[in-house]
N, C-alpha and C. Protein backbone atom coordinates (compact mmCIF):
# COMPACT_ATOMS: atom_id res chain seq x y z
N UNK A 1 0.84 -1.18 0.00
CA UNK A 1 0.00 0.00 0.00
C UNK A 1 0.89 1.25 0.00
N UNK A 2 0.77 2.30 -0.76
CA UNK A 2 1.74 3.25 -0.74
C UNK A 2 1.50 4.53 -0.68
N UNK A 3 1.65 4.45 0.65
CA UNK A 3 1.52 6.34 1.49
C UNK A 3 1.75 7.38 0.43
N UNK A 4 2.12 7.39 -0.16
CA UNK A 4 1.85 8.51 -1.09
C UNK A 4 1.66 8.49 -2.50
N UNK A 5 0.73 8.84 -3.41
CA UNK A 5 0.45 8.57 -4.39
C UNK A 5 0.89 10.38 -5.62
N UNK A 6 1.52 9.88 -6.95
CA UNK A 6 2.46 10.66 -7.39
C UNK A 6 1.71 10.82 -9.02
N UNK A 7 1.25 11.59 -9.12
CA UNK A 7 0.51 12.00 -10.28
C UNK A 7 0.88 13.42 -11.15
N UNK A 8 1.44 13.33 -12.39
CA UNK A 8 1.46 14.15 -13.17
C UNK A 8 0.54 14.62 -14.18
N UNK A 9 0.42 15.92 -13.93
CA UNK A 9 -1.12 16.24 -14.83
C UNK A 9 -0.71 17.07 -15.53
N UNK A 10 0.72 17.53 -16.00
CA UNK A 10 0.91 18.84 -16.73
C UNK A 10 1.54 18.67 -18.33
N UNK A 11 2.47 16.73 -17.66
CA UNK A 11 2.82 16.26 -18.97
C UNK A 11 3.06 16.70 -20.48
N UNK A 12 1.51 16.35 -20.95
CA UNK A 12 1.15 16.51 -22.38
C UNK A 12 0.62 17.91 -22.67
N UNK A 13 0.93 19.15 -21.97
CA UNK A 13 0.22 20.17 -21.97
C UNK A 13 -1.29 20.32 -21.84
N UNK A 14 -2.02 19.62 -21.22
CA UNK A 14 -3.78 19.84 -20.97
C UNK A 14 -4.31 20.97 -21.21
N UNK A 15 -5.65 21.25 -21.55
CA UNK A 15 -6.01 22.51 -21.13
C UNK A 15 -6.38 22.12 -19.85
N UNK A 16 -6.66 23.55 -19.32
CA UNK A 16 -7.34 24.19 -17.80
C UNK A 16 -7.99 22.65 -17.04
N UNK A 17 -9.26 22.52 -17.85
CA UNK A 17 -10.60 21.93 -17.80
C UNK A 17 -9.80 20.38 -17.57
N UNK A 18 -9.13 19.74 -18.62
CA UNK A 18 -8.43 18.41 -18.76
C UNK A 18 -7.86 18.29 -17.72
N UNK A 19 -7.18 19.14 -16.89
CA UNK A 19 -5.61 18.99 -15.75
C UNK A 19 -6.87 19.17 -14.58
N UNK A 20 -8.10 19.86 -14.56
CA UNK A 20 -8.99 19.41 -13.46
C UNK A 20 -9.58 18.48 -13.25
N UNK A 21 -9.61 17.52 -14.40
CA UNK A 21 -10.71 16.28 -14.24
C UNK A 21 -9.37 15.15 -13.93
N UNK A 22 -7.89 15.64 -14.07
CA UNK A 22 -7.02 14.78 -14.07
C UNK A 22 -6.68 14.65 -11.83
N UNK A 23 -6.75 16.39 -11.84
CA UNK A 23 -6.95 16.42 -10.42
C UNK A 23 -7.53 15.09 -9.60
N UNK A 24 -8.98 15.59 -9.89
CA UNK A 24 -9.84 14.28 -9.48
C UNK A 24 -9.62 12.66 -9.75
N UNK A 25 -9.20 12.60 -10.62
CA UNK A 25 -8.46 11.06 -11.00
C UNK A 25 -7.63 10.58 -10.42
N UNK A 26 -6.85 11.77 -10.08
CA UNK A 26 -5.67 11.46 -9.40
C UNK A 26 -6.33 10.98 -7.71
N UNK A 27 -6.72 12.11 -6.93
CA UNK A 27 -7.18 11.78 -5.65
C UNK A 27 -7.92 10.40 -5.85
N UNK A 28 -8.82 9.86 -6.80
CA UNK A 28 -9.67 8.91 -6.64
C UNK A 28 -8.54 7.93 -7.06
N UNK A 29 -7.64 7.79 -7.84
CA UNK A 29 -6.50 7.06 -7.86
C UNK A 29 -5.51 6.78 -6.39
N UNK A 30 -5.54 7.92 -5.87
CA UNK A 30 -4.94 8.16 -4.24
C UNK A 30 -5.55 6.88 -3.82
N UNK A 31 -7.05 7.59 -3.74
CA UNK A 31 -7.62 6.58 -2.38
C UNK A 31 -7.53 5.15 -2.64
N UNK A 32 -8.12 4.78 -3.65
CA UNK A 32 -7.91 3.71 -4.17
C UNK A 32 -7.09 2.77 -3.90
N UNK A 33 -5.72 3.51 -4.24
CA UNK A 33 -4.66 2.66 -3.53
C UNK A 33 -4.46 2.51 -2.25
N UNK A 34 -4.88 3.53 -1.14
CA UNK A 34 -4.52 3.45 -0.04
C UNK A 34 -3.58 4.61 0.36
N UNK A 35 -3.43 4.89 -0.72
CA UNK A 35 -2.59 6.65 -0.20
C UNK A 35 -3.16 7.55 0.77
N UNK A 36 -2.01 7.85 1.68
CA UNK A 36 -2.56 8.97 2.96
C UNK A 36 -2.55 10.50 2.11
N UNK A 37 -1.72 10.53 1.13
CA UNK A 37 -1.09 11.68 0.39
C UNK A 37 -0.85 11.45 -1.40
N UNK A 38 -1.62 12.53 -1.91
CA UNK A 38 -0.93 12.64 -3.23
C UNK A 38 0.06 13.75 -3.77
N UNK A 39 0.73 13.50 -4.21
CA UNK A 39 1.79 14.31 -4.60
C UNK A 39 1.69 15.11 -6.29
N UNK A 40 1.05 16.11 -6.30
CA UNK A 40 0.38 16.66 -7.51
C UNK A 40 1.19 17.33 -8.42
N UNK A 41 1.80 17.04 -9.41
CA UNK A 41 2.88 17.77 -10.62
C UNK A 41 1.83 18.52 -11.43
N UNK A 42 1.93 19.71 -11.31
CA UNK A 42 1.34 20.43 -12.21
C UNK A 42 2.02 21.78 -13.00
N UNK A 43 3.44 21.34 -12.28
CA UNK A 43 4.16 22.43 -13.26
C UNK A 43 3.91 23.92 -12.41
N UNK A 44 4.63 24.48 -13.25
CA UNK A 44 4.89 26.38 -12.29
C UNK A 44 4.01 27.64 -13.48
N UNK A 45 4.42 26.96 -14.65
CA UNK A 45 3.84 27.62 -15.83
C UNK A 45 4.99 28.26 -16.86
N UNK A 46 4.79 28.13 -17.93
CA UNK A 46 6.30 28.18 -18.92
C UNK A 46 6.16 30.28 -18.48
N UNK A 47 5.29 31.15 -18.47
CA UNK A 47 5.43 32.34 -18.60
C UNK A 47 6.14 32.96 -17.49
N UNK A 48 7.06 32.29 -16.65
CA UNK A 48 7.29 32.96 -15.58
C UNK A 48 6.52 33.32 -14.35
N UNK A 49 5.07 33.73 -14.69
CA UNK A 49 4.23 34.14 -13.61
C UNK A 49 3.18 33.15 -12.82
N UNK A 50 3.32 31.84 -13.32
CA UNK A 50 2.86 31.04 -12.28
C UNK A 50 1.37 30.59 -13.82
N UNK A 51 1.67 29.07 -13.81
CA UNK A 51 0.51 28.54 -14.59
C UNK A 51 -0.82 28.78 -14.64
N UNK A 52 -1.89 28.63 -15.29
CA UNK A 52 -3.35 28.92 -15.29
C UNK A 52 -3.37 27.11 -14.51
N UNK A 53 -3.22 26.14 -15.03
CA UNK A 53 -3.02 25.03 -14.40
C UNK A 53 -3.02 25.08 -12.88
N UNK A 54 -1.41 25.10 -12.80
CA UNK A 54 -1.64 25.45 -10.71
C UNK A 54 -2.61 26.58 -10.49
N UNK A 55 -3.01 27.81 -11.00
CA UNK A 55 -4.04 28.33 -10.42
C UNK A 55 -4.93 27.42 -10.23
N UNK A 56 -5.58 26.96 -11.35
CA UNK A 56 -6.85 26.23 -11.09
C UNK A 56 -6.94 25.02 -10.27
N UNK A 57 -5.81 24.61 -10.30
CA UNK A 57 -5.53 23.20 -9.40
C UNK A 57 -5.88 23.83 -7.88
N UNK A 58 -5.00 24.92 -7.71
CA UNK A 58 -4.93 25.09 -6.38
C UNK A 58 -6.50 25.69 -5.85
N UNK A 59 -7.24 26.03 -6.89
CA UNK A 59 -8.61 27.07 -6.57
C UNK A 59 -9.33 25.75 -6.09
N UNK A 60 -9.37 24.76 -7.24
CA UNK A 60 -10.44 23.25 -7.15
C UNK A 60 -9.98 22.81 -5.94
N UNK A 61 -8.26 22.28 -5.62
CA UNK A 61 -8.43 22.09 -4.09
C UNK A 61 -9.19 22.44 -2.86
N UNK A 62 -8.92 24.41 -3.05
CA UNK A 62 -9.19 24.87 -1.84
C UNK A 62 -11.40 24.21 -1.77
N UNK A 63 -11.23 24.03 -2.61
CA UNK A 63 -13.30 24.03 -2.74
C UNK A 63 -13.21 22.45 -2.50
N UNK A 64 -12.23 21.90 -2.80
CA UNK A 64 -12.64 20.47 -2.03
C UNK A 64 -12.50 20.42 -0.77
N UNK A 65 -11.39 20.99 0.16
CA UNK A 65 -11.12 20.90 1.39
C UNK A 65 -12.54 22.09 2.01
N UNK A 66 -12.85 23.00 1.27
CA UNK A 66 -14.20 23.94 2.16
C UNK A 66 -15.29 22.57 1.82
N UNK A 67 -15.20 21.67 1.20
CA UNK A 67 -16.86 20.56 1.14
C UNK A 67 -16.29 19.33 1.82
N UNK A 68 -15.02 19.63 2.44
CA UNK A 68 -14.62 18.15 3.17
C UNK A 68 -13.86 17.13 2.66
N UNK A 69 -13.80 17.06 1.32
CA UNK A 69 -13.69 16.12 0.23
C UNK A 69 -12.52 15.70 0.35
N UNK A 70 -11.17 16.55 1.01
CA UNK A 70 -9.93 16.45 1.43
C UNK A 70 -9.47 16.72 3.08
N UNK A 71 -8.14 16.38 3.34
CA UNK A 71 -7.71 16.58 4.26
C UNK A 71 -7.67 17.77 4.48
N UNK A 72 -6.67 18.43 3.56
CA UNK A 72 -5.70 19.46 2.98
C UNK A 72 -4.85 19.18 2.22
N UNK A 73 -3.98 20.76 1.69
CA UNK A 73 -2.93 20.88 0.37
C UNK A 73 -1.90 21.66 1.01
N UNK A 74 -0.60 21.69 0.74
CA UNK A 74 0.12 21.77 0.95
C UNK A 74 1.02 22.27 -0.64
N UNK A 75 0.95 23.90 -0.91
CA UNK A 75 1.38 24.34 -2.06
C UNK A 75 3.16 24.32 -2.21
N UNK A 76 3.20 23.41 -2.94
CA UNK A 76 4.82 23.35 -2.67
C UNK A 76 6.14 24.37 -2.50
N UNK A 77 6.06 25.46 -2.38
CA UNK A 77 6.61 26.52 -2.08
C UNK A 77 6.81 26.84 -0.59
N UNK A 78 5.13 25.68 0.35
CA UNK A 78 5.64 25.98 1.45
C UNK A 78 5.62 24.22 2.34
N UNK A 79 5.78 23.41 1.28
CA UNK A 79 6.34 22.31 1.79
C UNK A 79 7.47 21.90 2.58
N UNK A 80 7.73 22.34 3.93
CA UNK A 80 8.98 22.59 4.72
C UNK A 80 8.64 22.37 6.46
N UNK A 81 9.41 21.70 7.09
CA UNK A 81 9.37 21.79 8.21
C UNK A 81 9.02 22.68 9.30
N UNK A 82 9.50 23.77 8.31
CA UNK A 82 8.49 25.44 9.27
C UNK A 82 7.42 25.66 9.07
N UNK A 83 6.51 24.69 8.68
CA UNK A 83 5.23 25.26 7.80
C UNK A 83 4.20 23.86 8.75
N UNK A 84 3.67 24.73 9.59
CA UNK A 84 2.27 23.92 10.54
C UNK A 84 2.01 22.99 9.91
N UNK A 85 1.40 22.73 8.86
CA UNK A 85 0.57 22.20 7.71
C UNK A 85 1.22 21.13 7.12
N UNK A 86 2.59 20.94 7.23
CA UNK A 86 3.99 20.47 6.21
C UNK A 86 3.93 19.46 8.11
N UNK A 87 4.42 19.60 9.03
CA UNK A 87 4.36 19.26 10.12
C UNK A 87 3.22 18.36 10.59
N UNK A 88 1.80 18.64 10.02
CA UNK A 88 0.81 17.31 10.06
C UNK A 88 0.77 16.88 9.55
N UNK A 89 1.18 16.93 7.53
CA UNK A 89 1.08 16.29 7.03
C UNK A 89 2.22 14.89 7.17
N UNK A 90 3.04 15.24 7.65
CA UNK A 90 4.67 14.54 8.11
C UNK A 90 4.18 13.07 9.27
N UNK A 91 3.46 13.74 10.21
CA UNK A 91 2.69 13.31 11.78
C UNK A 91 1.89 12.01 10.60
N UNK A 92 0.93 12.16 9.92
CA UNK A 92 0.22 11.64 9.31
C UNK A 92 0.18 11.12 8.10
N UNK A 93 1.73 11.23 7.55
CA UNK A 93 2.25 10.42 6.44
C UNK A 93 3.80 10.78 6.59
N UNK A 94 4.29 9.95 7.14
CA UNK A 94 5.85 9.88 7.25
C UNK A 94 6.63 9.17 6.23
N UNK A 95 5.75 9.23 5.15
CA UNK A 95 6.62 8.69 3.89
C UNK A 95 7.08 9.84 3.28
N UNK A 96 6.42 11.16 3.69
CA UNK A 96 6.50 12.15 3.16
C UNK A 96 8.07 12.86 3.17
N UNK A 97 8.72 12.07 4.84
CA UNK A 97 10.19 13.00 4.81
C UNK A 97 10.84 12.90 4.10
N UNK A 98 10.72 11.64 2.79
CA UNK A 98 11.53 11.27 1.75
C UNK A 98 11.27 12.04 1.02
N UNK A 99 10.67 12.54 0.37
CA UNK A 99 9.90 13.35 -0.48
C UNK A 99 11.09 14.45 -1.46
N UNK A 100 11.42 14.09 -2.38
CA UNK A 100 12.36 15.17 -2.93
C UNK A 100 12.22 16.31 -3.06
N UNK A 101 10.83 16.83 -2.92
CA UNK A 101 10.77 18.33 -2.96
C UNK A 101 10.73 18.80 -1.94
N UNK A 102 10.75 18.21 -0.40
CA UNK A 102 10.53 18.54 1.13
C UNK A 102 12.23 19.63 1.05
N UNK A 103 11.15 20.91 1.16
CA UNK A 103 12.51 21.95 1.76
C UNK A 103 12.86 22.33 0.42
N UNK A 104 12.63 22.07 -0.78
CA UNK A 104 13.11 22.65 -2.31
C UNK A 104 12.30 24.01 -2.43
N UNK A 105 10.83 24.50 -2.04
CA UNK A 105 9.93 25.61 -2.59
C UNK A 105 9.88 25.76 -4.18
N UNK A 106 9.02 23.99 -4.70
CA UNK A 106 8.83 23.80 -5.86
C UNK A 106 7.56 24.08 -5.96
N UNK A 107 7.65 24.96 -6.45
CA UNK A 107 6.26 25.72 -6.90
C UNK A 107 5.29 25.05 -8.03
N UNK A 108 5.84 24.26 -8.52
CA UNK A 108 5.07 23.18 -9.33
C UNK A 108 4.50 21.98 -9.22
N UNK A 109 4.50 22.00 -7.48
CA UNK A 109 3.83 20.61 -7.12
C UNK A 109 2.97 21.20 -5.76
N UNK A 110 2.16 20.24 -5.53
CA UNK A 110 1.18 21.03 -4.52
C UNK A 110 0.71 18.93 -3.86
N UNK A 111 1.12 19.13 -2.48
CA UNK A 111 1.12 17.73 -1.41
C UNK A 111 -0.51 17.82 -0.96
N UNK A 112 -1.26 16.69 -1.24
CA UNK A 112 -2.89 16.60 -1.28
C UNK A 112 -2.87 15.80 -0.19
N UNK A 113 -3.58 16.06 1.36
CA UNK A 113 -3.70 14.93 2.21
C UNK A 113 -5.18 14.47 2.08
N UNK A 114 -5.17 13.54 2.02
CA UNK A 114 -6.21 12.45 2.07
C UNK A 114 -7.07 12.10 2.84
């Protein structure tokens, strides 16, 4: 069973709409397996100023965690030991200290608890 589940949605370039329904696939792929945590690649955005992708990823999160649907997210920029949030998710998936982006502030991945 594997504590954390690792999904790339930015790959093949998606639109908006495609990388949200991939969102959801992914978490229902999470649970499925048994994942406490998914680990969400969605890229930073080629323009410098941050993707329409992670926007929308991160907007659809926040509306799953306000209906319950999630634990919480964890936007990878503040995936770090100083970060409350980074600290339960750790408590409650300790597969997570492996995690190659733990402490990087990769802005292109965003940690989904389950």
């Amino acid at each position: 069973m594997p504590a954390i589940y690792t999904a790339d949605i930015k790959s093949d370039m998606p639109t908006a709409g495609q990388a949200l329904r991939r969102v959801d696939m992914a978490l229902a792929t999470g649970r499925m397996s048994g994942a406490a945590a998914v680990k969400l690649i969605h890229g930073y955005g080629s323009t410098g100023r941050g993707g329409v992708i992670r926007t929308q990823a991160r907007r659809h999160l926040g509306e799953l965690l306000a209906k319950g649907k999630i634990r919480g997210f964890i936007p990878g920029e503040d995936f770090s030991i100083f970060n409350e949030s980074t600290r339960q998710a750790l408590q409650a998936c300790p597969s997570l200290r492996q995690d190659s982006d733990l402490e990087r502030s990769n802005n292109g991945i965003t940690i989904i608890m389950l």
